[in-house]
C-alpha atoms as a PDB file:
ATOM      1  CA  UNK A   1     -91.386  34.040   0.024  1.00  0.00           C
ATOM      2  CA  UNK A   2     -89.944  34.694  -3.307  1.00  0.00           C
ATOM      3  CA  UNK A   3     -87.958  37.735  -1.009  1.00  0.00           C
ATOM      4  CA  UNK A   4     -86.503  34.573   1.280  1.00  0.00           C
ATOM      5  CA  UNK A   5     -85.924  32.308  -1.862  1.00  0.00           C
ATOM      6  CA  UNK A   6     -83.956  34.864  -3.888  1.00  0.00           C
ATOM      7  CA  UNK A   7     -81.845  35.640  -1.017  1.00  0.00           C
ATOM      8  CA  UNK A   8     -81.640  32.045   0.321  1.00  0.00           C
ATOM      9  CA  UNK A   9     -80.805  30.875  -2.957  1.00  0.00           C
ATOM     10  CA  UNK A  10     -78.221  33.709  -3.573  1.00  0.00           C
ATOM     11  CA  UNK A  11     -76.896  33.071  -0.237  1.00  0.00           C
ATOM     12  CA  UNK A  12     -76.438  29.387  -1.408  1.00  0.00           C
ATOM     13  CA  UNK A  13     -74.643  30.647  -4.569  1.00  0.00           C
ATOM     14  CA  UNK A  14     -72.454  32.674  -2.280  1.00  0.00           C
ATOM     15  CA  UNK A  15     -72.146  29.632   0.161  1.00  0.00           C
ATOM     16  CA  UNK A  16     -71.126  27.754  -3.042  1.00  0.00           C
ATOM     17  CA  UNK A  17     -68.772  30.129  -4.551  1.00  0.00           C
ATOM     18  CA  UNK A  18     -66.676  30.839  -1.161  1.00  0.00           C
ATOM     19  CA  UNK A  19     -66.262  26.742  -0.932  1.00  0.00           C
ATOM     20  CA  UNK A  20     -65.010  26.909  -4.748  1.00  0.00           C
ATOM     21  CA  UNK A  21     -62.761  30.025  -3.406  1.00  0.00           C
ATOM     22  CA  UNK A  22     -61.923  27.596  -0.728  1.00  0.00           C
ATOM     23  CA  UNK A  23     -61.083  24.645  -2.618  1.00  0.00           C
ATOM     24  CA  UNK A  24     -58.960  26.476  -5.468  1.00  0.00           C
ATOM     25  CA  UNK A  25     -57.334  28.150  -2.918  1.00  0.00           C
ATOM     26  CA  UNK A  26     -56.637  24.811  -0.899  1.00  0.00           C
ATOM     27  CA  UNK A  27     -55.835  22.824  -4.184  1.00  0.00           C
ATOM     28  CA  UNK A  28     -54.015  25.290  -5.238  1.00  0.00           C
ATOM     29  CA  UNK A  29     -51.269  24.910  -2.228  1.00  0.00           C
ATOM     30  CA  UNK A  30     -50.906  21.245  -2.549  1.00  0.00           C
ATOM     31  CA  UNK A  31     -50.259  21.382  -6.167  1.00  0.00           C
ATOM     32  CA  UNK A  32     -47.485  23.582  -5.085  1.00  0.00           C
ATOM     33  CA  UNK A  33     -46.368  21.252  -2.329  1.00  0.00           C
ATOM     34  CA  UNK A  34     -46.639  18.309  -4.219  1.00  0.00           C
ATOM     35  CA  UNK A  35     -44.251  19.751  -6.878  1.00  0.00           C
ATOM     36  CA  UNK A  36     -42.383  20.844  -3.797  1.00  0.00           C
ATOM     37  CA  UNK A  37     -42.507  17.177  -2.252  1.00  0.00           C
ATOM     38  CA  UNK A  38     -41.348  15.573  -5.293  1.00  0.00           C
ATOM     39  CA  UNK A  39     -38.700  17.908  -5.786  1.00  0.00           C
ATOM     40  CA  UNK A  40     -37.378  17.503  -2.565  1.00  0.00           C
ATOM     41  CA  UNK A  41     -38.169  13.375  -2.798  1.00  0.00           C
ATOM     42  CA  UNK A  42     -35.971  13.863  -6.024  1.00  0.00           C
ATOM     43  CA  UNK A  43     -33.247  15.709  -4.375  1.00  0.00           C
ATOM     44  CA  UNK A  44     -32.980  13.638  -1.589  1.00  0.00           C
ATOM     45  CA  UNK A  45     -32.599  10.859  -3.780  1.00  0.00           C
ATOM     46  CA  UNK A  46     -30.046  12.243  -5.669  1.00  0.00           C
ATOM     47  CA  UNK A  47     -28.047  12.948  -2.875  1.00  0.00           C
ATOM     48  CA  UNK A  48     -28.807   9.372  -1.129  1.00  0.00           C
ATOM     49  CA  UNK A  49     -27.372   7.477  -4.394  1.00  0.00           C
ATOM     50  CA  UNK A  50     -24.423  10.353  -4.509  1.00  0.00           C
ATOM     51  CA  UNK A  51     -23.640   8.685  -1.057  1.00  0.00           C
ATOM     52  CA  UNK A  52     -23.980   5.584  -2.361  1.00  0.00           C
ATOM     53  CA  UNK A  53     -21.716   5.818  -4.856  1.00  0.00           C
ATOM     54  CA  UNK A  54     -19.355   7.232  -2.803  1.00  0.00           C
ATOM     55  CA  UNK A  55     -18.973   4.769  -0.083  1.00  0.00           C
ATOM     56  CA  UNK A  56     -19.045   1.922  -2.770  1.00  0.00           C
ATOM     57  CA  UNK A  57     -15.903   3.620  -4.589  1.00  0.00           C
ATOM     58  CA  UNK A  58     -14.842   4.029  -1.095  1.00  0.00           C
ATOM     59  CA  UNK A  59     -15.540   0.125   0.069  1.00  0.00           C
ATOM     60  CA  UNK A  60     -13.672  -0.712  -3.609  1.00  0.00           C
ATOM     61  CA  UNK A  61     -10.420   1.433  -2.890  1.00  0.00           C
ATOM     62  CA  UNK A  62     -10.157  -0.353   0.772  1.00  0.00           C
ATOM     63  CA  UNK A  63     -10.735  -3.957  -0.946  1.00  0.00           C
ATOM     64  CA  UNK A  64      -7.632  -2.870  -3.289  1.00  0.00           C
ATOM     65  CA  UNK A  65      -5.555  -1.811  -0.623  1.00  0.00           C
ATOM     66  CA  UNK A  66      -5.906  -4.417   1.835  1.00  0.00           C
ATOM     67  CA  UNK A  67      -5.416  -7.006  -1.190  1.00  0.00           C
ATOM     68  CA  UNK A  68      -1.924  -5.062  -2.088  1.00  0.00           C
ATOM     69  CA  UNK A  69      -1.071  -4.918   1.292  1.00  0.00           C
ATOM     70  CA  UNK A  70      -1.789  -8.368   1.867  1.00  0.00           C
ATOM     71  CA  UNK A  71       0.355  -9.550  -1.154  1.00  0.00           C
ATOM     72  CA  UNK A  72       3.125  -7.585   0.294  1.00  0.00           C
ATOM     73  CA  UNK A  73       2.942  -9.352   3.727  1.00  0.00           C
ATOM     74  CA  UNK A  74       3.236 -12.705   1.419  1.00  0.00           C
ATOM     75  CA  UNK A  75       5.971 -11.095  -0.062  1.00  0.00           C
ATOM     76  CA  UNK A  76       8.100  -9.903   2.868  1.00  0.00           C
ATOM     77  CA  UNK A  77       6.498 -12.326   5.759  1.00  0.00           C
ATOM     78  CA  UNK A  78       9.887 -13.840   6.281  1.00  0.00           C
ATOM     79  CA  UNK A  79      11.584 -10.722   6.351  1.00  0.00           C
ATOM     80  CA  UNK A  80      12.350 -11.220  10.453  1.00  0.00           C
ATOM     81  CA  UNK A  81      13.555 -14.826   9.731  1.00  0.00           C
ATOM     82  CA  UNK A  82      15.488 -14.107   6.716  1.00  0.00           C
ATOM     83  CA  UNK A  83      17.150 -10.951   8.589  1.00  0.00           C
ATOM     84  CA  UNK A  84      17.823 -13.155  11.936  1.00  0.00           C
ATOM     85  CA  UNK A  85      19.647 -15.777   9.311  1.00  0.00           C
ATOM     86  CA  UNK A  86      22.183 -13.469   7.470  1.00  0.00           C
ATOM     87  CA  UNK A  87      24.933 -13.971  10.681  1.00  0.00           C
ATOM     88  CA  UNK A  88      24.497 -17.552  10.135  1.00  0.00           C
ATOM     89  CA  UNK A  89      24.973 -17.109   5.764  1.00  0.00           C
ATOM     90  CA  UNK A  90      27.922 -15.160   7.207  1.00  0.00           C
ATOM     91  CA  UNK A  91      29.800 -17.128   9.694  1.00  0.00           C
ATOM     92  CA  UNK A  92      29.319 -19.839   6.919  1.00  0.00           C
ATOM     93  CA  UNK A  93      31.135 -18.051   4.526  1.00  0.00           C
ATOM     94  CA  UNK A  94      33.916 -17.153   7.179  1.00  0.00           C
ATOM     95  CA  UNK A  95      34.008 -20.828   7.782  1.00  0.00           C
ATOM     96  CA  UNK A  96      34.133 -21.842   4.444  1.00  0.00           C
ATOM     97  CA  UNK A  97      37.027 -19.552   3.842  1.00  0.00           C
ATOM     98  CA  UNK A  98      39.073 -20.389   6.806  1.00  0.00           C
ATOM     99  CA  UNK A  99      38.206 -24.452   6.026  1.00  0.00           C
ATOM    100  CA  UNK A 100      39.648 -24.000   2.399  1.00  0.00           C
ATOM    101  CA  UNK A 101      43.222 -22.877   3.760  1.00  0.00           C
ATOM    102  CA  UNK A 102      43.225 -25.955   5.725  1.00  0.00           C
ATOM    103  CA  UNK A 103      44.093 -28.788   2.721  1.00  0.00           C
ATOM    104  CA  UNK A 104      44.028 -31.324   5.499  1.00  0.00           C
ATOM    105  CA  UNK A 105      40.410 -30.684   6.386  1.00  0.00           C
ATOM    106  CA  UNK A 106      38.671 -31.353   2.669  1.00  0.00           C
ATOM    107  CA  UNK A 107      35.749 -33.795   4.331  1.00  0.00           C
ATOM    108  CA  UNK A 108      35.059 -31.359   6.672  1.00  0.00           C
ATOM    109  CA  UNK A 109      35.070 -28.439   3.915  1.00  0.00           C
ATOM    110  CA  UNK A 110      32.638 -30.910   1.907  1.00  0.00           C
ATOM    111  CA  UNK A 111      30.205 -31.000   4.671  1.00  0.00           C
ATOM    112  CA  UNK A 112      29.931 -27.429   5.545  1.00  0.00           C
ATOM    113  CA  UNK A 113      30.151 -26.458   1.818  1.00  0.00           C
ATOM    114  CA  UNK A 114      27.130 -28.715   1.581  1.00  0.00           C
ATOM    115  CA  UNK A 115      25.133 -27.277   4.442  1.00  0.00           C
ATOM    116  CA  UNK A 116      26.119 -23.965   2.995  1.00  0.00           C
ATOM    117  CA  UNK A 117      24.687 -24.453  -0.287  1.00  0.00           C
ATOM    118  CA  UNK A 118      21.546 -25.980   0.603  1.00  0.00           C
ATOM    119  CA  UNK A 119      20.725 -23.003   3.294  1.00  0.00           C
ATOM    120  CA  UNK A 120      21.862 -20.977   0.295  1.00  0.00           C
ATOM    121  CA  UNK A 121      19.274 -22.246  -1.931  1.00  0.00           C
ATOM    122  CA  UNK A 122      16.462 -22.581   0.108  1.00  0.00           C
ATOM    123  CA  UNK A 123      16.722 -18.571   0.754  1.00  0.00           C
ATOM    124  CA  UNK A 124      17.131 -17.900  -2.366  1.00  0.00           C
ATOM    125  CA  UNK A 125      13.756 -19.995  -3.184  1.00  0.00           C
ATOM    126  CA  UNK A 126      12.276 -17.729  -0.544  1.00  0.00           C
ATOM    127  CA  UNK A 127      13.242 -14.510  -2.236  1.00  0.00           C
ATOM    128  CA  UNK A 128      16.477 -13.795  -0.704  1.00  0.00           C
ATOM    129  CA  UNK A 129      19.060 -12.782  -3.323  1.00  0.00           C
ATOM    130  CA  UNK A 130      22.618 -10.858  -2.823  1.00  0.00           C
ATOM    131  CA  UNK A 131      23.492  -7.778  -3.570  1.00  0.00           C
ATOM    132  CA  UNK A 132      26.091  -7.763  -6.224  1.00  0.00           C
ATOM    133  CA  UNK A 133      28.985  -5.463  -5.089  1.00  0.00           C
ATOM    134  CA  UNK A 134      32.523  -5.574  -6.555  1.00  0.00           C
ATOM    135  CA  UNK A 135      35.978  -3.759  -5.833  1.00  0.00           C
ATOM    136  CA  UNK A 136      36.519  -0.968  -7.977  1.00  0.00           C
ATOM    137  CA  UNK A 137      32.659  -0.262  -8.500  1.00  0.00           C
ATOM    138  CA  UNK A 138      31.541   3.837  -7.596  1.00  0.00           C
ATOM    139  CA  UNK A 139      30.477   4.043  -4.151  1.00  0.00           C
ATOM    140  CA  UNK A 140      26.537   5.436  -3.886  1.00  0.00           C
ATOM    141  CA  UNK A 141      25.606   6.012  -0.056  1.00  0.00           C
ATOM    142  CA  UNK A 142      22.027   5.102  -0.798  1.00  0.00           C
ATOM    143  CA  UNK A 143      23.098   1.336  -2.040  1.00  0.00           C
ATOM    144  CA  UNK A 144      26.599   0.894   0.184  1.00  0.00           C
ATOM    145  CA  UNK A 145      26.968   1.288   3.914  1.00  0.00           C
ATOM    146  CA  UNK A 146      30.877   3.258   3.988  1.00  0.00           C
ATOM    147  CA  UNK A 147      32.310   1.404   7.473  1.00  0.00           C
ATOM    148  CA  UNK A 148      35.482   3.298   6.754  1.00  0.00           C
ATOM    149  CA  UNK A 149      37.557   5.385   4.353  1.00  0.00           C
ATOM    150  CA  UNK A 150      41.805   4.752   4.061  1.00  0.00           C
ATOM    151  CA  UNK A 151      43.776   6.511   1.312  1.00  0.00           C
ATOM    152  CA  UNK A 152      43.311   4.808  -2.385  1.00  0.00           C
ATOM    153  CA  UNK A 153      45.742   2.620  -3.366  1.00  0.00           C
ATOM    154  CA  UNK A 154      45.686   4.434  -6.709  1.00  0.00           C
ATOM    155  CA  UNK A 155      44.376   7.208  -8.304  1.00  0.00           C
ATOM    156  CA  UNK A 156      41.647   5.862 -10.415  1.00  0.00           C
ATOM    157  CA  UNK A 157      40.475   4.115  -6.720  1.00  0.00           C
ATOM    158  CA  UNK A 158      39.479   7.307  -5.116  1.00  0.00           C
ATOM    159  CA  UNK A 159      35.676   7.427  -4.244  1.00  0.00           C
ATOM    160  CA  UNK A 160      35.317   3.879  -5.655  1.00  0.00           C
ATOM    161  CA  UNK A 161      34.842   0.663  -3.175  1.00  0.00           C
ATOM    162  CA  UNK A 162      38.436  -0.865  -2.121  1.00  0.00           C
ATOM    163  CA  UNK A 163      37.064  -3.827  -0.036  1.00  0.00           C
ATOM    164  CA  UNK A 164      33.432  -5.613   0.685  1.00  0.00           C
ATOM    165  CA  UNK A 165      33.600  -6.131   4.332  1.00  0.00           C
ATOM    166  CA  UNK A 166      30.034  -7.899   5.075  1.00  0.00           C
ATOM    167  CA  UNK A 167      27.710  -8.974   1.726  1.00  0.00           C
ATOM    168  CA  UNK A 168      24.526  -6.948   1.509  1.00  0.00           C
ATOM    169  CA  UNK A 169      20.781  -8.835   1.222  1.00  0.00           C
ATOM    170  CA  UNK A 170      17.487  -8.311  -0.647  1.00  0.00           C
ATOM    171  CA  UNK A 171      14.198  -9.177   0.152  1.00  0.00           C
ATOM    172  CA  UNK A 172      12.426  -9.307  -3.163  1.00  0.00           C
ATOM    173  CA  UNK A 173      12.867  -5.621  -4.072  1.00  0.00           C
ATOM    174  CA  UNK A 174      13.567  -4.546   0.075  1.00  0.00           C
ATOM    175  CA  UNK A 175      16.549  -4.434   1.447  1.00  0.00           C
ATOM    176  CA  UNK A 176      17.438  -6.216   4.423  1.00  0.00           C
ATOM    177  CA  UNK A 177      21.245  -5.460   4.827  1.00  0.00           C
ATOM    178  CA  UNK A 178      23.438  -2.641   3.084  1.00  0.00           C
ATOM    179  CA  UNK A 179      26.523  -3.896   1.951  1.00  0.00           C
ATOM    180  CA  UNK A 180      29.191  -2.907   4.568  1.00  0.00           C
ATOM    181  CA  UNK A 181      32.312  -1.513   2.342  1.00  0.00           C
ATOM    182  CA  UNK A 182      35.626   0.330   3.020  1.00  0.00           C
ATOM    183  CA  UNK A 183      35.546   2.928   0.502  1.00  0.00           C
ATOM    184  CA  UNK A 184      39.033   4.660  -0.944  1.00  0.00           C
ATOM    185  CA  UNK A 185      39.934   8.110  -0.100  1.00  0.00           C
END
C-alpha cells in the first residue's frame, strides 16, 4: 500500500500542480485582458468625450449664428417695404418740386410738404437714411449707378458726377438703391 500511497499521493501533487499550471496560466490572461479592457474602456472614453466636445462647440457655433442671423433679419426685415416705398419718397420729391414753382398753390405745397416729411421721418426711424451724393464729387462705380455720360462742362468736371438723376437709399449699412447719376466725360 505504501507503493499505491506514494504514487496516489504524487499523482495528487501532480493533479495539484497542473491546476496551479492551470490557474497561473488562466489568471495570467485576464490580467492581460483586464489591462486590455480598461485600456480600451479608457480609450473609448476618450474618444466619446472628444465627440462630445465637439458637437457642443459645434451646437455653440450654430446658437451664434442663428442669433447673428436673426439680428440681421431685425435689422433688414423691412428691406421689401422700404424698397417698394422709394417711388413713392420719389414722386414726392418730384411733386414737391413742381408744387414750389407754382406760388399760387402754397396750401397745397404745405400739405404735401407735410406728408412728405412725416413719411420722411418715420423711414428714417426705421433705418432708412440717404445716400449723400453731390455734383462735382469723383464718380466710384461701386457707390454710383452711371445712367449716362455727356461731355464735361469743364475740365476739372471730367470723370466727376455732373447731375444726380434719382437719390440713392441705405438700409442700415445695405444698400437698397444706387444713386442714379450722369457722370461727365
Amino acid at each position: 500500500m505504501s507503493k499505491k500511497t506514494k504514487t496516489k499521493a504524487q499523482e495528487e501533487v501532480a493533479v495539484e500542480d497542473q491546476i496551479n499550471d492551470t490557474q497561473e496560466q488562466v489568471t495570467e490572461p485576464k490580467e492581460e485582458s483586464t489591462i486590455s479592457e480598461t485600456e480600451q474602456l479608457q480609450n473609448d472614453l476618450a474618444n466619446e468625450k472628444d465627440k462630445f466636445m465637439r458637437l457642443f462647440a459645434e451646437f455653440e457655433n450654430y446658437k451664434k449664428r442663428t442669433s447673428k442671423e436673426r439680428v440681421e433679419l431685425f435689422k433688414t426685415a423691412g428691406q421689401d417695404v422700404m424698397t417698394s416705398l422709394l417711388p413713392i419718397l420719389d414722386d414726392f420729391e418730384r411733386a414737391l418740386n413742381h408744387i414750389n414753382e407754382d406760388k399760387e398753390a402754397e396750401e397745397l405745397r404745405k400739405g404735401v410738404e407735410l406728408i412728405y416729411n412725416k413719411l420722411k421721418a418715420t423711414l428714417e426711424q426705421k433705418g432708412l437714411s440717404k445716400i449723400e451724393v453731390n455734383q462735382g464729387d469723383v464718380f466710384n462705380a461701386d457707390d454710383h449707378e452711371a445712367v449716362t455720360q455727356i461731355p464735361a462742362p469743364s475740365e476739372d468736371l471730367k470723370g466727376k458726377i455732373i447731375d444726380v438723376i434719382e437719390v440713392g437709399y441705405q438700409l442700415g449699412n445695405k444698400v437698397l438703391r444706387f444713386p442714379k447719376v450722369v457722370v461727365g466725360q
